[in-house]
Protein backbone atom coordinates (compact mmCIF):
# COMPACT_ATOMS: atom_id res chain seq x y z
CA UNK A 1 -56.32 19.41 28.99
CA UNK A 2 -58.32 16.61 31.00
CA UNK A 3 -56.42 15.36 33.87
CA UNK A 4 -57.40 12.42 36.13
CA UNK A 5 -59.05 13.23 39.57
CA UNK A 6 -57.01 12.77 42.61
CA UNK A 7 -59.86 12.39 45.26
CA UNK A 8 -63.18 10.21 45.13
CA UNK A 9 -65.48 12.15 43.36
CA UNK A 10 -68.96 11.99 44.08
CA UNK A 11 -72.55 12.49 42.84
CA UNK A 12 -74.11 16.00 41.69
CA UNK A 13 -77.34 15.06 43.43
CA UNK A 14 -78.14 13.40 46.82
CA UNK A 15 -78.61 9.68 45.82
CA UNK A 16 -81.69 7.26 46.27
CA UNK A 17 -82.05 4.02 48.18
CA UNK A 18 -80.51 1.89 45.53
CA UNK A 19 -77.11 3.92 45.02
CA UNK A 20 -74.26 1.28 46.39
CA UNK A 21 -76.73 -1.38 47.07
CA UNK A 22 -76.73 -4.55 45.21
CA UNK A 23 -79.66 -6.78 43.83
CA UNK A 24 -77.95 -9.96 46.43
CA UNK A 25 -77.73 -7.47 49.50
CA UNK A 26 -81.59 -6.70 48.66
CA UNK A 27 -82.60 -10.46 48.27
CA UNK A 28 -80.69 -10.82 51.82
CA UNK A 29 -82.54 -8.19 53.11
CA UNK A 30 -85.74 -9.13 52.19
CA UNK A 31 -85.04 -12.85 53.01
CA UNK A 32 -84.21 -11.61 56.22
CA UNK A 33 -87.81 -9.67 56.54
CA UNK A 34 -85.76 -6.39 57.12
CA UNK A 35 -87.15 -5.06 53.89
CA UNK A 36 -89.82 -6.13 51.26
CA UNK A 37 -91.25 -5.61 48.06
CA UNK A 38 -93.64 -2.92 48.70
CA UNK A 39 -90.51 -1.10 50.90
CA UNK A 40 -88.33 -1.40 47.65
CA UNK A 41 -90.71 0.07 45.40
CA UNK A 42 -91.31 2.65 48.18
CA UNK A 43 -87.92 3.87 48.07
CA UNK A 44 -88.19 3.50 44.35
CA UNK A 45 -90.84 5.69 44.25
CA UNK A 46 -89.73 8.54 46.90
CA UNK A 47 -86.08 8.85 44.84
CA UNK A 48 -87.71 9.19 41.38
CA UNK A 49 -90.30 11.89 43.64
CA UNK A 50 -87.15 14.12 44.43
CA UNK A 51 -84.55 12.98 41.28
CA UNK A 52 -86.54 13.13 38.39
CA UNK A 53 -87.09 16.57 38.55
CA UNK A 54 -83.46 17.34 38.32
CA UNK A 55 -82.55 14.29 35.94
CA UNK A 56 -85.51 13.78 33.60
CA UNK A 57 -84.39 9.90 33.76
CA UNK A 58 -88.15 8.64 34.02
CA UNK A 59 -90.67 9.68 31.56
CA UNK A 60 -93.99 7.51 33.08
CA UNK A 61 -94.27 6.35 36.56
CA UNK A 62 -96.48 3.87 37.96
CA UNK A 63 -95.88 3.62 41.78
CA UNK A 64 -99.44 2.69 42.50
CA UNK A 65 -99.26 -0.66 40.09
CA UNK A 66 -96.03 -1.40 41.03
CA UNK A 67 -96.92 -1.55 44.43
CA UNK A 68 -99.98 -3.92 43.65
CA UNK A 69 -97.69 -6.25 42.09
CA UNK A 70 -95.02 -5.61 45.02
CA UNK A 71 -98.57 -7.24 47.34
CA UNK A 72 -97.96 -10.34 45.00
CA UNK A 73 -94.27 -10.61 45.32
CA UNK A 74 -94.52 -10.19 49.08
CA UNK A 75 -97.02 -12.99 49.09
CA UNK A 76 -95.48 -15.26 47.04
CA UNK A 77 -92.54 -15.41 49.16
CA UNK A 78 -94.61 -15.28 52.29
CA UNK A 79 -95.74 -18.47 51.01
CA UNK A 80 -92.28 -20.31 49.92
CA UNK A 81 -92.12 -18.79 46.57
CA UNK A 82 -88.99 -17.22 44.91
CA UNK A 83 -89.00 -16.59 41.48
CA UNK A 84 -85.54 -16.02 40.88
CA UNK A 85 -82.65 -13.16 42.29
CA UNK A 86 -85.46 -10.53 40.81
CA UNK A 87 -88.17 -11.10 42.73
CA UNK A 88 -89.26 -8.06 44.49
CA UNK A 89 -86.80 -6.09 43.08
CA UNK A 90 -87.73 -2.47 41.17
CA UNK A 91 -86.46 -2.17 37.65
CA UNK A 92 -86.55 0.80 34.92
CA UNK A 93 -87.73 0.27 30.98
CA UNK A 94 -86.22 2.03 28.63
CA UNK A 95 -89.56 3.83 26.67
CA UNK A 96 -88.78 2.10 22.67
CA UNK A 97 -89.72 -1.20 25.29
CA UNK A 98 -93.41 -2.21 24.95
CA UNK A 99 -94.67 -2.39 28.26
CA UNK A 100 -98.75 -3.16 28.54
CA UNK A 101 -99.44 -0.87 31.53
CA UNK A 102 -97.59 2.11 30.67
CA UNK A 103 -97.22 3.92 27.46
CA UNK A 104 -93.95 3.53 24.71
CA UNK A 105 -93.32 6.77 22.95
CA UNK A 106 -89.77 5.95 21.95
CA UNK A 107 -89.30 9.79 22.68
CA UNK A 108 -91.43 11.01 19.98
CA UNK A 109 -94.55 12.86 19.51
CA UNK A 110 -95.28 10.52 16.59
CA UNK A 111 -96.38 8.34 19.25
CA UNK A 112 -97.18 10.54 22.33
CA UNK A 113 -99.74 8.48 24.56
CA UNK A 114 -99.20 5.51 22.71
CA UNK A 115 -100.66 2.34 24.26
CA UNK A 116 -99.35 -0.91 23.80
CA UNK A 117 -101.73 -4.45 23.66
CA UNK A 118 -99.02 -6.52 24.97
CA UNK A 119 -95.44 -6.99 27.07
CA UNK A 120 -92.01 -6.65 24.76
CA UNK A 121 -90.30 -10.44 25.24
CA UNK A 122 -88.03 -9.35 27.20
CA UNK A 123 -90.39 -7.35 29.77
CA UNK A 124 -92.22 -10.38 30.17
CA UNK A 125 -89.39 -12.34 31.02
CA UNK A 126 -88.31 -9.86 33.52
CA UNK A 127 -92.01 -9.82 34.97
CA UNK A 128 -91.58 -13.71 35.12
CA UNK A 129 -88.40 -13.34 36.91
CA UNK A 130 -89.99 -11.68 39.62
CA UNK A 131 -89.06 -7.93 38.99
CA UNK A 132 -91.27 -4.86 39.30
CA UNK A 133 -91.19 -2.63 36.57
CA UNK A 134 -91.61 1.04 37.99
CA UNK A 135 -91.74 3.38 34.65
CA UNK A 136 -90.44 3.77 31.45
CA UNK A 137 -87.49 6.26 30.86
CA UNK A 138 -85.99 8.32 28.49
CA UNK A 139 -84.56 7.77 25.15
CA UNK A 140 -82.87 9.79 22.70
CA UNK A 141 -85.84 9.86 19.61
CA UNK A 142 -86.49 6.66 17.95
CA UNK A 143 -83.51 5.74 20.00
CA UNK A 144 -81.51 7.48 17.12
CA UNK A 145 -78.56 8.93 18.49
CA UNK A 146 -76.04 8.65 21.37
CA UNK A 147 -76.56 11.96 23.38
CA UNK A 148 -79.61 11.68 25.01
CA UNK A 149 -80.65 15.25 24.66
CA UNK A 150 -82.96 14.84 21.74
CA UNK A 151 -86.65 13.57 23.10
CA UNK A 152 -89.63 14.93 22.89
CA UNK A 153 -89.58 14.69 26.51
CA UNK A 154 -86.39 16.95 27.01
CA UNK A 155 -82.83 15.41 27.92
CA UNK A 156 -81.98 13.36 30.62
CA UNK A 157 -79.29 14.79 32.34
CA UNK A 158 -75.92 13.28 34.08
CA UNK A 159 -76.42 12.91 37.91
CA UNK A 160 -72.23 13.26 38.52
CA UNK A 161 -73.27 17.20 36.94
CA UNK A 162 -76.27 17.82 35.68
CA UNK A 163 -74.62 20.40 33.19
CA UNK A 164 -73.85 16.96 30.88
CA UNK A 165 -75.32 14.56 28.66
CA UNK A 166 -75.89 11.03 30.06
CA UNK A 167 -75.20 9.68 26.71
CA UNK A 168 -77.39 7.59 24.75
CA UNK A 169 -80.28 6.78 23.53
CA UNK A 170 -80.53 4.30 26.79
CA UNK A 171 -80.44 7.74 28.42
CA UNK A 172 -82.86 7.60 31.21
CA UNK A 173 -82.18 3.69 31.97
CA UNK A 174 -78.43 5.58 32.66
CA UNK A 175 -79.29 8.38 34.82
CA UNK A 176 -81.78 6.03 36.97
CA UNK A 177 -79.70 3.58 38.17
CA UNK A 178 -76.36 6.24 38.36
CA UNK A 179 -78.43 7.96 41.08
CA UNK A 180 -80.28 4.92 42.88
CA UNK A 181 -83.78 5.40 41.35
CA UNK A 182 -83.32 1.95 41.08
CA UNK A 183 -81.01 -0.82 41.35
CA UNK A 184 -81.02 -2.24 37.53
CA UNK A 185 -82.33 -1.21 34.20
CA UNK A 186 -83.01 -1.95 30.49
CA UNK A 187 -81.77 -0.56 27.39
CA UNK A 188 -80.96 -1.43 23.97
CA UNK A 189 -78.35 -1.19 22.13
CA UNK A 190 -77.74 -0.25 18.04
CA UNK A 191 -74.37 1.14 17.83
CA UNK A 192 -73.57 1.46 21.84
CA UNK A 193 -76.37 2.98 22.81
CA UNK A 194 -75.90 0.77 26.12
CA UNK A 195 -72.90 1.10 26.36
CA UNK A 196 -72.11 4.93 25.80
CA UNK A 197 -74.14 6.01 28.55
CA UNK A 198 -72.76 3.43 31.29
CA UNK A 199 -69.52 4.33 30.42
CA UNK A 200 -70.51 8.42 30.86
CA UNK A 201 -72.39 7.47 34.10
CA UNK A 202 -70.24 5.12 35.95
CA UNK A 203 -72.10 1.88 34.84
CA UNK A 204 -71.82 -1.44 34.00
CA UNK A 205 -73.43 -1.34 30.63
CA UNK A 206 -73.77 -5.62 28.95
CA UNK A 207 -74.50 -5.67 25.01
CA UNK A 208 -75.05 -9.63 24.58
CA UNK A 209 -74.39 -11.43 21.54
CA UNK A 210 -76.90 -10.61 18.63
CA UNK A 211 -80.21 -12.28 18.50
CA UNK A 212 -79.18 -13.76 22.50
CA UNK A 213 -81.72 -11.64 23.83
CA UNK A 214 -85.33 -11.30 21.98
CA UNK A 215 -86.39 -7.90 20.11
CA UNK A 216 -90.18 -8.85 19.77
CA UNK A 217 -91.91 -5.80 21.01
CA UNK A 218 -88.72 -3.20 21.28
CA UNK A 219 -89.46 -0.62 18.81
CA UNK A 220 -86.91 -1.01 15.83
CA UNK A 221 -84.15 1.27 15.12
CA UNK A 222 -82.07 -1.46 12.88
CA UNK A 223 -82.53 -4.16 14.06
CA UNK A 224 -79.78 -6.69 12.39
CA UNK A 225 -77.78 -4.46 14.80
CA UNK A 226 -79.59 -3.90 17.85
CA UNK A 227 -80.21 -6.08 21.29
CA UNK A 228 -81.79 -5.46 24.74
CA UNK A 229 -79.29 -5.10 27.38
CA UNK A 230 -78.28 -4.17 31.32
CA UNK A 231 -77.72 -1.25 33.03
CA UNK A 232 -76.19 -1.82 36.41
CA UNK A 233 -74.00 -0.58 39.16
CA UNK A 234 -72.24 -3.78 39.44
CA UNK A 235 -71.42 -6.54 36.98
CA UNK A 236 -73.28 -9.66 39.45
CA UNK A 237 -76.55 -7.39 39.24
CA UNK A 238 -75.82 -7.22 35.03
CA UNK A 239 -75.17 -11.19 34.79
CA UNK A 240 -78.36 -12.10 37.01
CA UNK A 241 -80.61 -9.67 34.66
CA UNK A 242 -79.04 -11.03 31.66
CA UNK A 243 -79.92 -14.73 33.12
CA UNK A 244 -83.34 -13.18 33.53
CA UNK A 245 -84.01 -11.57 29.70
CA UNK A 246 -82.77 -15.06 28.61
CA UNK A 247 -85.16 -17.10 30.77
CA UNK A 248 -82.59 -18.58 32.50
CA UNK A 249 -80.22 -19.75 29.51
CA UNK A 250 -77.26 -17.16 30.52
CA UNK A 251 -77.16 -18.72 34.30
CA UNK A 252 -73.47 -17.16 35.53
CA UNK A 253 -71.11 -19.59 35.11
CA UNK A 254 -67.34 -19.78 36.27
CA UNK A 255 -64.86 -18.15 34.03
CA UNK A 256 -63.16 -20.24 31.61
CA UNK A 257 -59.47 -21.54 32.27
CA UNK A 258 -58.05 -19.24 30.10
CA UNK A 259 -59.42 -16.14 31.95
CA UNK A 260 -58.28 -17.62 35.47
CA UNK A 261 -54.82 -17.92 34.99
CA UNK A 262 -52.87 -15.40 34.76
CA UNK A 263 -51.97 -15.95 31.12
CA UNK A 264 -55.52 -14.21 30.49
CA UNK A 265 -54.49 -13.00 26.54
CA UNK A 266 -56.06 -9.48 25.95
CA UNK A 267 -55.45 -7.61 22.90
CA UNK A 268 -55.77 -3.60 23.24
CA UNK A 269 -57.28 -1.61 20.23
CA UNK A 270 -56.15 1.66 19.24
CA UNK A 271 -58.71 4.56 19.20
CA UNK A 272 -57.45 5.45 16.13
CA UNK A 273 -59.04 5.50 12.78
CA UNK A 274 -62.51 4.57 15.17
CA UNK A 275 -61.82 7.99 16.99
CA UNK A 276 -59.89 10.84 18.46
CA UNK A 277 -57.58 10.25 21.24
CA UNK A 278 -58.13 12.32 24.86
CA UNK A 279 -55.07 11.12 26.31
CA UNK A 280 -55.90 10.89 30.28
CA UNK A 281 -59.12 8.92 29.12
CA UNK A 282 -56.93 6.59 27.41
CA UNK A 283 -54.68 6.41 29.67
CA UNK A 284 -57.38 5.59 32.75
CA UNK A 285 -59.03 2.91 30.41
CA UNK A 286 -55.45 1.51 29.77
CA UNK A 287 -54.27 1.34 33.25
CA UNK A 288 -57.21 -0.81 34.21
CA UNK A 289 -57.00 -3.15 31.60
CA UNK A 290 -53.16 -3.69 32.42
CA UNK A 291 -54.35 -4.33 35.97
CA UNK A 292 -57.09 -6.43 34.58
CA UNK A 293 -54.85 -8.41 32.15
CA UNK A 294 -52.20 -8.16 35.46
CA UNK A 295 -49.29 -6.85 33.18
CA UNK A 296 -49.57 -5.41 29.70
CA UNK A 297 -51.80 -5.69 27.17
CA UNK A 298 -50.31 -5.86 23.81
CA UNK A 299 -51.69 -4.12 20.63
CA UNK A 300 -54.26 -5.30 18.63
CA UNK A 301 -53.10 -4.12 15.35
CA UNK A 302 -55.67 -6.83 13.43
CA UNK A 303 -58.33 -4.62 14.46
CA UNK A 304 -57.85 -1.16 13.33
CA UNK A 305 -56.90 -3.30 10.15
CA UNK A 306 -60.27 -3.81 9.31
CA UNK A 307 -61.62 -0.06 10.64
CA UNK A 308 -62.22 1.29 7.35
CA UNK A 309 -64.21 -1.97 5.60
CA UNK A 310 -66.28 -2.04 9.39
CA UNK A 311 -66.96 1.39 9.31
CA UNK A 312 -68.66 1.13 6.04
CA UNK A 313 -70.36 -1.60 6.58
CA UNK A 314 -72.32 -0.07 9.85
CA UNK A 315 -73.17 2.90 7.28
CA UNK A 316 -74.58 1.26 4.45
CA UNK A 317 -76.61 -1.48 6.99
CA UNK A 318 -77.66 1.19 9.55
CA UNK A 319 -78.99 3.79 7.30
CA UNK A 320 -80.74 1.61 5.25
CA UNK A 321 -82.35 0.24 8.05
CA UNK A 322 -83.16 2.74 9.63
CA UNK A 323 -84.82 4.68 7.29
CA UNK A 324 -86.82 1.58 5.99
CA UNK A 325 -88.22 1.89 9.69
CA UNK A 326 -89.61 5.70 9.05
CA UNK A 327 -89.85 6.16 5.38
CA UNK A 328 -93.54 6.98 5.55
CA UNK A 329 -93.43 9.03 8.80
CA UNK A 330 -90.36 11.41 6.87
CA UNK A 331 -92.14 11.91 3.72
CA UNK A 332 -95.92 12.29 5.74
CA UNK A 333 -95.08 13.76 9.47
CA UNK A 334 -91.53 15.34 8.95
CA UNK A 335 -92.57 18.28 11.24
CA UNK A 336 -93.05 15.89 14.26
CA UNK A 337 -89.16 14.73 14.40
CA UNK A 338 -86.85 16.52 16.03
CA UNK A 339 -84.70 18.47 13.69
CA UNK A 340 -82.03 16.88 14.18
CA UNK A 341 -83.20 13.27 14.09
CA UNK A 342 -85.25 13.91 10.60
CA UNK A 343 -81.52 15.31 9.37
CA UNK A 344 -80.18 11.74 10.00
CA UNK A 345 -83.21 9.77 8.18
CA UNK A 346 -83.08 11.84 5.56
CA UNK A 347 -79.06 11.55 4.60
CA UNK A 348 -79.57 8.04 5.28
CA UNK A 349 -82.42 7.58 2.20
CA UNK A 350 -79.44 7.60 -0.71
CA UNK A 351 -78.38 4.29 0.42
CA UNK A 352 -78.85 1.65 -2.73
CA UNK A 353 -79.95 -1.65 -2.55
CA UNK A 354 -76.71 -2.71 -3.65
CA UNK A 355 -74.95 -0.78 -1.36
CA UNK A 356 -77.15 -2.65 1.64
CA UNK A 357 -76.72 -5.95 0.28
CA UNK A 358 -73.12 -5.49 -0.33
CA UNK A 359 -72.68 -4.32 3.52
CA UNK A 360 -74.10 -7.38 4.43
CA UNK A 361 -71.87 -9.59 2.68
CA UNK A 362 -69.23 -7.54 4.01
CA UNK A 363 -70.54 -8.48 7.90
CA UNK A 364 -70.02 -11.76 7.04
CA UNK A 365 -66.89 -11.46 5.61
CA UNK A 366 -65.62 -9.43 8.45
CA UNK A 367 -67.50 -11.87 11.28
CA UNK A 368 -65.36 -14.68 9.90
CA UNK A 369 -62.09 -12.80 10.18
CA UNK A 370 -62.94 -11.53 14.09
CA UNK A 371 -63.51 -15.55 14.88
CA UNK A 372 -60.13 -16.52 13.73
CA UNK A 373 -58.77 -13.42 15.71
CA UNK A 374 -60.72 -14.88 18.96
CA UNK A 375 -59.12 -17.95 18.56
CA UNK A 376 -55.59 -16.09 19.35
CA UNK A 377 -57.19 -13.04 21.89
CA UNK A 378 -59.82 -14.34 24.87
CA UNK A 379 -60.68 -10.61 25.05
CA UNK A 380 -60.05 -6.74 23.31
CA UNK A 381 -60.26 -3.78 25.70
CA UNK A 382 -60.46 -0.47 24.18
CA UNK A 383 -62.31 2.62 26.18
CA UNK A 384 -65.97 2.55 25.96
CA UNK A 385 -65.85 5.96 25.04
CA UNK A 386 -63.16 8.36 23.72
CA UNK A 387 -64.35 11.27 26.20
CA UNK A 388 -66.11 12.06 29.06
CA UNK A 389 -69.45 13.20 28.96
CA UNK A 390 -69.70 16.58 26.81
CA UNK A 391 -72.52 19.09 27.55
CA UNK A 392 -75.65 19.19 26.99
CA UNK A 393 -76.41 19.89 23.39
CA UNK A 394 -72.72 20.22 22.59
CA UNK A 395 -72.27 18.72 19.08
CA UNK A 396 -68.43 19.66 18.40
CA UNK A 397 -65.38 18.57 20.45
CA UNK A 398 -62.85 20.92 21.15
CA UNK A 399 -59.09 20.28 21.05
CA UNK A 400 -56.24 19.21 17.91
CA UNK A 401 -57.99 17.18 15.82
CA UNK A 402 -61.54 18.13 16.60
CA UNK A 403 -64.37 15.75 15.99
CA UNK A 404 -68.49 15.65 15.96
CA UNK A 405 -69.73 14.64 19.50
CA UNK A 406 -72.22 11.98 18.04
CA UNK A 407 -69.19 10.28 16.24
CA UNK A 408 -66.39 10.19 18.83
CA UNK A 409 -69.36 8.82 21.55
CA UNK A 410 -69.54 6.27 19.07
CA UNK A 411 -66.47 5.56 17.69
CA UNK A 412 -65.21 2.49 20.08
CA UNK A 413 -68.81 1.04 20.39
CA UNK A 414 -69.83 0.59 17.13
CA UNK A 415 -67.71 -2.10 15.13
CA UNK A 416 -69.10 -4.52 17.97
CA UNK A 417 -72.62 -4.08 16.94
CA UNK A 418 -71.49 -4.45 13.07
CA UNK A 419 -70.22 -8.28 14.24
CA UNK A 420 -72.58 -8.84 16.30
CA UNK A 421 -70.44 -9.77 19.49
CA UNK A 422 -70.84 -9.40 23.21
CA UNK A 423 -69.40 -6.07 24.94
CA UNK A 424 -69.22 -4.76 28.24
CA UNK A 425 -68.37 -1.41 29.71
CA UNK A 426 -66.98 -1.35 33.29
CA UNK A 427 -66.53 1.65 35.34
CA UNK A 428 -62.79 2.32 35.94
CA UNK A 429 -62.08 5.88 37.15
CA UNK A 430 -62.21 9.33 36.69
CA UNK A 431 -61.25 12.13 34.24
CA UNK A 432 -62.18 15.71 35.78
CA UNK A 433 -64.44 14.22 38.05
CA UNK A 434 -66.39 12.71 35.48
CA UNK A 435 -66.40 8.95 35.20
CA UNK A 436 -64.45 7.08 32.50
CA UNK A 437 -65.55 2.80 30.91
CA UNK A 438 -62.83 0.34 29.76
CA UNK A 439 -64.40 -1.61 27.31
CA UNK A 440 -64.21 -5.31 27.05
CA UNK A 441 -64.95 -7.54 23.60
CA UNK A 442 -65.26 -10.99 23.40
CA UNK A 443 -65.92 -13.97 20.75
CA UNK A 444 -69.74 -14.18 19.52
CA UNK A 445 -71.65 -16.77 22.40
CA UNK A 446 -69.10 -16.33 24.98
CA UNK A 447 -71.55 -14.09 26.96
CA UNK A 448 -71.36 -15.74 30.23
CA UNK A 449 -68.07 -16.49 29.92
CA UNK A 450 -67.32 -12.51 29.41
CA UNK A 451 -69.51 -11.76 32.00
CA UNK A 452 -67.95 -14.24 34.45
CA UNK A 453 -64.19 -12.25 33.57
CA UNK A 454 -65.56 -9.25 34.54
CA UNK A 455 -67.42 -10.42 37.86
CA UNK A 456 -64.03 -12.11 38.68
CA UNK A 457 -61.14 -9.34 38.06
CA UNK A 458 -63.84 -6.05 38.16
CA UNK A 459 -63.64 -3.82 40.99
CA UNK A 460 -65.09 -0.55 41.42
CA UNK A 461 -62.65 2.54 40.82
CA UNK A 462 -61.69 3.89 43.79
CA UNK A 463 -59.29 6.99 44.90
CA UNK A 464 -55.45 6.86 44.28
């Protein structure tokens, strides 16, 4: 039985520069002269040096280049010029990202020293921003599946112990900022693939609305389903990246009335049909949303309502997708997958077209029900995750009612990416030392305002 931890746990390895700093306390610093650029990426550099061995969060580094551009950063501000709360500051790309000076594998030796011509949208809008991009790091295969132990560059591993999975597939992007490789990362996010390994790190892991942030250049997994997102230790260093991969159209904005006064209406879902109940998880998440919400948060029964029609939906549309992605690679390179990844694509080549365009037509359906529950709930909070981070390579999880790891890491995540609407995963506490992610859901376009909840009523877990 899983039992919450009575003392403030701490890190399996000895953390880098960034661990407990934030992205404003950096711009101060650096405004101040008491740090720049090129010292950032220094210390970006030396943690990854002694980490990365133990973590396998980075699969390319490029200390040398960022360092160049670290010269331009320094200069520009030398000379009066600030790009924006990013400039200067190191970053991590997670490797289904096209990047133009480093190589995108997407964790597969399909594509082992594959070169990109050209910057993913989103990179280049982070470049723009100001931010020095320091390597690529690891993701789960194609970015198909939530463990992160399935790449043809290993598993990334959980700096809190290095025994577990960081979750996935934004796996590396996880265990890099976790540790203070670096302040901030990207990921992307199908089913929670953002949001799974925040929660099992200690993260503040930001899905945005669908289609908020551009895919152009991330490598597809399905992509009606999928969006670039944050990885970051706090939620001010999530909103000012998030301002960033919009070019400046998510600027943080106050929270709206409703989520200053006290009559802040949050609705809590019920891990059940979505997945099994570890009851000290639960209760951790559901502790912190009741001090959140500052009282308690009623049941959101409308929900688990629609778990069945949502669940089937996610099926049809993600399968089909996904496998319209690899078709040719199954039927011609099969040997080059990892076993377990080519089992996926290939139960997912039965779907029908009927069965894809009826999923469809059941988002829609299903999107129009979840805006008439938003206009009676400003927010849902469920766990991010039903469990805390399971071993490496474990696939089953023990206990009454015993589920498949990939599913239960899933479970709570998923619906949101079926409906396409904005989710966040905040760092609440500890279960056997391991961290645990209340998960907050919000109307479709309300990103800032989500964003702005959390920055106001958020704090970091800390010892009873």
């Amino acid at each position: 039985m899983t039992r919450p931890h009575s003392s403030l746990p701490s890190l399996a390895v000895e953390p880098g520069f960034f661990r407990g700093r934030r992205i404003a306390d950096l711009q101060q610093a650096m405004a101040s002269g008491s740090l720049t650029a090129q010292d950032l990426v220094r210390h970006a550099g030396a943690a990854i040096e002694r980490l990365n061995p133990q973590l396998n969060a980075f699969v390319h580094v490029d200390i040398a280049a960022a360092l160049a551009t670290a010269c331009e950063r320094d200069a520009e501000r030398a000379g009066g010029k600030v790009r924006g709360p990013l400039h200067g500051i190191p970053v991590a790309i997670k490797d289904n990202v096209d990047t133009a000076d480093m190589p995108t594998t997407v964790g597969a030796a399909h594509f082992l020293g594959r070169q990109p011509l050209a910057d993913a949208r989103c990179v280049a809008l982070l470049r723009e921003a100001g931010a020095i991009v320091v390597g690529k790091t690891l993701t789960h295969e194609f970015a198909y599946g939530p463990t992160g132990d399935r790449s043809v560059q290993g598993a990334a591993r959980n700096p809190w112990r290095t025994s577990q999975m960081t979750g996935g597939s934004s796996a590396g992007s996880a265990a890099a900022v976790a540790s203070g490789m670096v302040p901030v990362a990207l990921g992307t996010d199908t089913g929670g693939s953002v949001r799974v390994p925040s929660a099992l790190c200690g993260l503040v892991g930001f899905k945005p609305t669908h289609g908020r942030v551009s895919d152009a250049g991330v490598f597809p997994l399905a992509p009606t389903l999928e969006d670039p997102g944050v990885l970051a230790s706090c939620v001010e260093d999530a909103q000012v990246f998030m301002q960033a991969l919009t070019g400046g159209a998510m600027a943080p904005q106050a929270a709206p009335a409703a989520a200053a006064a006290a009559g802040l209406r949050m609705g809590w879902v019920a891990n059940a049909p979505f997945a099994i109940d570890d009851a000290a998880v639960t209760a951790c998440a559901r502790a912190a949303a009741e001090r959140f919400a500052g009282g308690a948060v009623p049941p959101a029964p409308e929900v688990t309502r629609h778990a069945r029609a949502l669940q089937s939906a996610l099926g049809a549309i993600q399968r089909a997708e996904a496998y319209e992605v690899h078709a040719e690679r199954v039927e011609s390179e099969p040997g080059k997958f990892d076993p377990e990844v080519l089992e996926r694509l290939r139960a997912s080549r039965p779907v029908q077209g009927w069965e894809y365009v009826r999923a469809i037509k059941e988002r829609a359906r299903l999107q129009a029900e979840f805006a008439r529950l938003f206009q009676d709930v400003d927010v849902l909070a469920l766990p991010a995750v039903a469990i805390t981070a399971p071993a490496l390579q474990q696939r089953t999880v023990a206990g009454p009612g015993s589920a498949g790891v990939r599913e239960t890491l899933l479970g709570l995540t998923n619906p949101w990416n079926v409906l396409g609407l904005p989710a966040i995963s905040l760092p609440v506490g500890w279960v056997d030392g391991m961290p645990v992610g209340l998960q907050l859901v919000a109307a479709a376009g309300t990103d800032e305002a989500l964003l702005a909840l959390a920055a106001s009523r958020w704090q970091a877990p800390q010892a009873d």
